[in-house]
Protein backbone atom coordinates (compact mmCIF):
# COMPACT_ATOMS: atom_id res chain seq x y z
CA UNK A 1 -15.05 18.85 -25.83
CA UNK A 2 -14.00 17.27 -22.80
CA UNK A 3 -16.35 14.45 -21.33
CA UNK A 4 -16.68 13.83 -17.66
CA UNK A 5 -16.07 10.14 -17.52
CA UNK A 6 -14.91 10.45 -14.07
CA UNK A 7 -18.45 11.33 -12.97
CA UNK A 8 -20.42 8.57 -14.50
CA UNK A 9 -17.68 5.93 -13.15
CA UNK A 10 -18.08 7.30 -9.57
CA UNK A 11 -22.02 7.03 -9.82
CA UNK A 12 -21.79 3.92 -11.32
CA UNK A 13 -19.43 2.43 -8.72
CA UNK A 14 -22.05 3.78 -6.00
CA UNK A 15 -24.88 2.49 -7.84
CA UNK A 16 -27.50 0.85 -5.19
CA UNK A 17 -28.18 -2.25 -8.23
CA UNK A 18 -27.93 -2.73 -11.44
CA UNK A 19 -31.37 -0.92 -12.36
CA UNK A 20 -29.24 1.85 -11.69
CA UNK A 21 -25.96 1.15 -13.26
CA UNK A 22 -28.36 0.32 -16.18
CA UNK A 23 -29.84 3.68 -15.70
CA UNK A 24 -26.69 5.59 -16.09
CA UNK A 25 -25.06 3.30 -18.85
CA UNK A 26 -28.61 4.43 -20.56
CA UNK A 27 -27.66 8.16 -19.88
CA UNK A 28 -24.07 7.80 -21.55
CA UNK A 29 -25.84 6.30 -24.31
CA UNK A 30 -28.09 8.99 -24.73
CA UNK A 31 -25.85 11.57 -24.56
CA UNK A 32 -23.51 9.53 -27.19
CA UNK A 33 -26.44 9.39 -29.65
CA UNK A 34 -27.16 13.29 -28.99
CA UNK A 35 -23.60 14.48 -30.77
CA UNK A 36 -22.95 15.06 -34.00
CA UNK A 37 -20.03 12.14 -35.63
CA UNK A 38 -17.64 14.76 -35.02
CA UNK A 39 -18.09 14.96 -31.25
CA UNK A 40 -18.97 11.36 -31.15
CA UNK A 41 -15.12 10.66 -32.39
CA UNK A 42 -14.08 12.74 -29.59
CA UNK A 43 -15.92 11.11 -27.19
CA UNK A 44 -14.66 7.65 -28.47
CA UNK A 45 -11.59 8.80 -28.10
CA UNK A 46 -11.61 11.06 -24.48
CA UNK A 47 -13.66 7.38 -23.64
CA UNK A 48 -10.81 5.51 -24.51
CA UNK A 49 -8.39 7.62 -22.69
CA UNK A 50 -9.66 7.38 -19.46
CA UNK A 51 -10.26 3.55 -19.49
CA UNK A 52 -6.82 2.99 -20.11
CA UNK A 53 -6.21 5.76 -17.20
CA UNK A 54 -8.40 3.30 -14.79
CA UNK A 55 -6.81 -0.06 -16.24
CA UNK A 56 -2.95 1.63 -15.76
CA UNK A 57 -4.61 2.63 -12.48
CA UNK A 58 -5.93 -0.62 -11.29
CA UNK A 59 -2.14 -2.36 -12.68
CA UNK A 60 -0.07 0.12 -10.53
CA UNK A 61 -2.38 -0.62 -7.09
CA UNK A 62 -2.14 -4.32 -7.54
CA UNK A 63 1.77 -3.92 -8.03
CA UNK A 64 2.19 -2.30 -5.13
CA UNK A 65 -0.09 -4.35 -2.58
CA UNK A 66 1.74 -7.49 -4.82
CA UNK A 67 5.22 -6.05 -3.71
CA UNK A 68 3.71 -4.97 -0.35
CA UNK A 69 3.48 -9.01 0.32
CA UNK A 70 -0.46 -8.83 -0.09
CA UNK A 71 -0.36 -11.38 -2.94
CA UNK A 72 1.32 -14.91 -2.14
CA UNK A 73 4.41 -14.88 -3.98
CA UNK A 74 4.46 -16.24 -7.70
CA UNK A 75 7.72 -17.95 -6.79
């Protein structure tokens, strides 16, 4: 299987409140509790994948604006 993360995360991000991000959190945990355990380990794992994708993601931007000079120095 291969779980589109991506397109929850975007929706989320665009959310208009949290009735909504609560809304689509509720829709990954629907789908979740649809799969058999088999596909549920997948998608624990293809979940945990592309967190650590963002996180890595989120490290290597705030490297580069630090060394950019956007972050006082920690000098």
């Amino acid at each position: 299987m291969n779980f589109d993360f991506r397109k929850y995360h975007v929706r989320a991000i665009n959310a208009r409140d949290e009735a909504e991000k609560a809304a689509i959190n509720q829709e990954l945990k629907d789908l979740y509790d649809s799969l058999s355990e088999a596909d549920q380990k997948v998608f624990n794992e293809e979940l945990q994948k592309f967190l650590v994708s963002q996180y890595k993601a989120i490290g290597d931007e705030y490297q580069a604006l630090k060394s950019g000079g956007a972050f006082p120095s920690d000098n």
